[in-house]
Protein backbone atom coordinates (compact mmCIF):
# COMPACT_ATOMS: atom_id res chain seq x y z
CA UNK A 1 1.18 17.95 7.31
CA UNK A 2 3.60 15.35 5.53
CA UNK A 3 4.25 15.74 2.43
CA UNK A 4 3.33 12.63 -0.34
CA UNK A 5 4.63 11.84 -3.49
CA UNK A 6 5.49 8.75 -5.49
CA UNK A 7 7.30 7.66 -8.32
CA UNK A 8 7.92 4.51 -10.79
CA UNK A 9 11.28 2.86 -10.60
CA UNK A 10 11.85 0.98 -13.95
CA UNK A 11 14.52 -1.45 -12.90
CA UNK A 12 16.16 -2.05 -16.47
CA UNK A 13 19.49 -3.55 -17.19
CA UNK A 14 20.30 -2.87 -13.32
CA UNK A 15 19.20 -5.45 -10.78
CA UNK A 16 17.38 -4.79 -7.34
CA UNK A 17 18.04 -6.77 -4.37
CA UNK A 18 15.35 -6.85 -1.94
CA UNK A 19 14.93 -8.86 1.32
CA UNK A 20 17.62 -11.17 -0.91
CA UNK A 21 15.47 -11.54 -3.94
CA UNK A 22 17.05 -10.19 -6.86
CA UNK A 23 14.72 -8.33 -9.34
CA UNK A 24 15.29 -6.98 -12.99
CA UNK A 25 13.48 -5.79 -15.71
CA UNK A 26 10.48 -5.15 -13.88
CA UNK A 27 9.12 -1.87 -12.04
CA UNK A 28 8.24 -1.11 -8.48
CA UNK A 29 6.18 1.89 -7.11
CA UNK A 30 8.06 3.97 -4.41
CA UNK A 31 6.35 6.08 -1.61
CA UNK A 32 8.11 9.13 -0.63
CA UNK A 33 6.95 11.05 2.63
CA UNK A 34 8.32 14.76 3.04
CA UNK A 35 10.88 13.79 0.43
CA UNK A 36 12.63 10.38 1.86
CA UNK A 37 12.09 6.96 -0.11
CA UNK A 38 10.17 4.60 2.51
CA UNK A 39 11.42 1.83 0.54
CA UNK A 40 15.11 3.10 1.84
CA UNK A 41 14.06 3.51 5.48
CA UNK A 42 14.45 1.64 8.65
CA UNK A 43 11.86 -1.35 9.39
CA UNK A 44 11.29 -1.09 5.25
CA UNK A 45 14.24 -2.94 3.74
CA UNK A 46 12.95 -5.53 1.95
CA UNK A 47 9.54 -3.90 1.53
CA UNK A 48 7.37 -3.20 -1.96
CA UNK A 49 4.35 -1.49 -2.37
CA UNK A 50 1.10 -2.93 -3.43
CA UNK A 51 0.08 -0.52 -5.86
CA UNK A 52 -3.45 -2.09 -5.96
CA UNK A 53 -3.90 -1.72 -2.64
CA UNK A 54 -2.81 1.88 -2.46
CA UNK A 55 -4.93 2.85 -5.24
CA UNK A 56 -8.17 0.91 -3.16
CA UNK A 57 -7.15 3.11 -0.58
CA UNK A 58 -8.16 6.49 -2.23
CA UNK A 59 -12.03 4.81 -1.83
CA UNK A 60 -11.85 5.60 2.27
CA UNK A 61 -11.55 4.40 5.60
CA UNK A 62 -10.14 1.37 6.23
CA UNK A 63 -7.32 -0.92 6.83
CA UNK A 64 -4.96 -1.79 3.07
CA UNK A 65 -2.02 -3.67 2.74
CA UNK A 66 0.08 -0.79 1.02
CA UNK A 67 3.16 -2.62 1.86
CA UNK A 68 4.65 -5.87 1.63
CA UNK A 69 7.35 -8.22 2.10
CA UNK A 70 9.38 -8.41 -1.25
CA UNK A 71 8.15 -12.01 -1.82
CA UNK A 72 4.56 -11.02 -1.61
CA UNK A 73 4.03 -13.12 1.69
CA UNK A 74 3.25 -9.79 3.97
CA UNK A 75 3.90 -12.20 7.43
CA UNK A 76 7.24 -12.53 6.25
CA UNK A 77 7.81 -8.80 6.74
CA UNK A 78 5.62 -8.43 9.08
CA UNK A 79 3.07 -6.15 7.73
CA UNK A 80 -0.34 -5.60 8.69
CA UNK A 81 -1.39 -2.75 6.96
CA UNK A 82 -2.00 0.64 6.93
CA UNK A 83 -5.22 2.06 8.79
CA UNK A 84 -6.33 4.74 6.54
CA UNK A 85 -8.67 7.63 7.97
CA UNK A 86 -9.81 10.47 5.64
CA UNK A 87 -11.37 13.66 5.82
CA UNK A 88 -12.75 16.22 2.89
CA UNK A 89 -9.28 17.11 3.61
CA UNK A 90 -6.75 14.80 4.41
CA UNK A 91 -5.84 11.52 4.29
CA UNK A 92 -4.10 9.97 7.48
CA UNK A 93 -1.91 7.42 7.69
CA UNK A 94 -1.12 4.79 11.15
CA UNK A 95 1.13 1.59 10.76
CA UNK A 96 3.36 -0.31 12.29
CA UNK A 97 6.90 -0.78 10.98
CA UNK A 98 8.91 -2.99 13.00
CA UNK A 99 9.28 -1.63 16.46
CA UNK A 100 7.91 1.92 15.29
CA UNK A 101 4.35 3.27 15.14
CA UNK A 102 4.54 5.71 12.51
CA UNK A 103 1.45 8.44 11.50
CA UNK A 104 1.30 10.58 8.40
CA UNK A 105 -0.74 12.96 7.24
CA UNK A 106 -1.39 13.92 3.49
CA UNK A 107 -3.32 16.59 1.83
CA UNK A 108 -5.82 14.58 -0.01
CA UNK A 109 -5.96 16.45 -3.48
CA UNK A 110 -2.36 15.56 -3.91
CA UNK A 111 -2.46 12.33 -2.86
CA UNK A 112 -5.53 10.84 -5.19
CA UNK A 113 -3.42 12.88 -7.88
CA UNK A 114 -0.27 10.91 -7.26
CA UNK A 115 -1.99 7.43 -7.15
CA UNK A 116 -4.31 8.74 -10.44
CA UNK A 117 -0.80 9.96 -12.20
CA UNK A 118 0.81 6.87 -11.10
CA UNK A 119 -1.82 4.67 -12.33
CA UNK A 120 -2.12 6.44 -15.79
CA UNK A 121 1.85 5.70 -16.17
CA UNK A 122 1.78 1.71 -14.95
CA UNK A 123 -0.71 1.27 -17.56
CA UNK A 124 1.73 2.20 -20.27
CA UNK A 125 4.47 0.85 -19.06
CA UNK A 126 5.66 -2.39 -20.05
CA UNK A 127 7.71 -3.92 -17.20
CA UNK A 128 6.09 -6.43 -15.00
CA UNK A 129 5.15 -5.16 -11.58
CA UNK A 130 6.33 -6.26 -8.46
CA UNK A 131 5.36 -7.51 -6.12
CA UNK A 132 3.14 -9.52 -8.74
CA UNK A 133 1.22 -11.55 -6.41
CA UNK A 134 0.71 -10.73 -2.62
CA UNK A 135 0.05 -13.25 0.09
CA UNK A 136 -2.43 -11.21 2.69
CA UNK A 137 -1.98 -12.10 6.27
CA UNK A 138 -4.56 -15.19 7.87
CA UNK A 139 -6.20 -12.84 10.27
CA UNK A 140 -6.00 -9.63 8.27
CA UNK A 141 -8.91 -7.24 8.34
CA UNK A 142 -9.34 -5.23 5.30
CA UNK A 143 -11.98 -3.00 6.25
CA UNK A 144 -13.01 -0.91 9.51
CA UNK A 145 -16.02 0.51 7.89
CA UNK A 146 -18.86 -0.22 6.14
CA UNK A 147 -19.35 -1.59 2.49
CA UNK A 148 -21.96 -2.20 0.33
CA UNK A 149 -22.69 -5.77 -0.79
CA UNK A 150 -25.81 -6.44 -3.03
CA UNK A 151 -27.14 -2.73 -2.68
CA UNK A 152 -27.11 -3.37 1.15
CA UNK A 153 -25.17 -1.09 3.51
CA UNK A 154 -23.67 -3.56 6.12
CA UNK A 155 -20.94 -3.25 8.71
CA UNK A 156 -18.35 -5.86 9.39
CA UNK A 157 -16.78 -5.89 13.05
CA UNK A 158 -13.20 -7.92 13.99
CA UNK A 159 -15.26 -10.87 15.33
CA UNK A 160 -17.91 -11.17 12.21
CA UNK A 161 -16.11 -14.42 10.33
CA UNK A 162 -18.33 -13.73 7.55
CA UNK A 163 -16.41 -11.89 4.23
CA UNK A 164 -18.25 -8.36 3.08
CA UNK A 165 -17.92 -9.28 -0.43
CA UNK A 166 -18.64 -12.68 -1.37
């Protein structure tokens, strides 16, 4: 099992250049698996984390955009998303970064605890943060299970054009 934790970097009277986009005065959330930064890894420079989407994906299966390209267009970087499985246990991670199909798996106590943590502290904080809007891919699928939409249970497949929530 991998090991998740993650932190908020207050960039404040530094500057942050990602992807060539310099940043200051504003915040950014940072993933670490079994104690390495993503945001420093291969097939991640130039990444940020969509802390909204991150959060969402405490609520179950499905695919979330959890990362980024530092402009907030996600086909500039190439992402796609992460498909997130869970358990009563665990929370799984499968994505594509670059060239690289990467898996994860969390312990799922600790990682609703992070996000909850994490999301306590943002909402104190009073940095901006980034990236501030995010540009989701044309053909990108959000969810691979079901949702509810007016107290109906419905499933939405790859080929259904029609959006779950209206």
């Amino acid at each position: 099992m991998n090991t998740f934790r993650i932190a908020l970097d207050e960039v404040v009277g530094r500057q942050l250049t990602r992807d060539g986009i310099v940043f200051e005065d504003i915040a950014i959330v940072r993933v670490f698996i079994d104690g390495k930064d993503l945001l420093e890894a291969v097939d991640f420079d130039g990444a940020l984390i969509c802390f909204d989407e991150l959060k969402r994906s405490m609520s179950g299966l499905g695919n979330y955009l959890i990362f980024t390209c530092a402009c907030g267009i996600a086909d500039d970087g190439g992402w796609e998303g992460v498909a997130v499985d869970m358990t009563d246990s665990t929370v799984s991670w499968t994505m594509q970064a670059g060239s690289r199909a990467l898996n994860y798996c969390f312990d799922r106590t600790g990682y609703v605890a992070e996000i909850a943590a994490l999301g306590k502290k943002l909402a104190s904080s009073a940095l901006p943060l980034e990236p501030g809007q995010v540009v989701f891919p044309d053909d990108f699928f959000p969810r691979k299970d079901s949702c509810s939409i007016d107290g109906q249970k419905r499933t939405q497949t790859k080929d259904d054009t029609s959006p779950l929530i209206p």
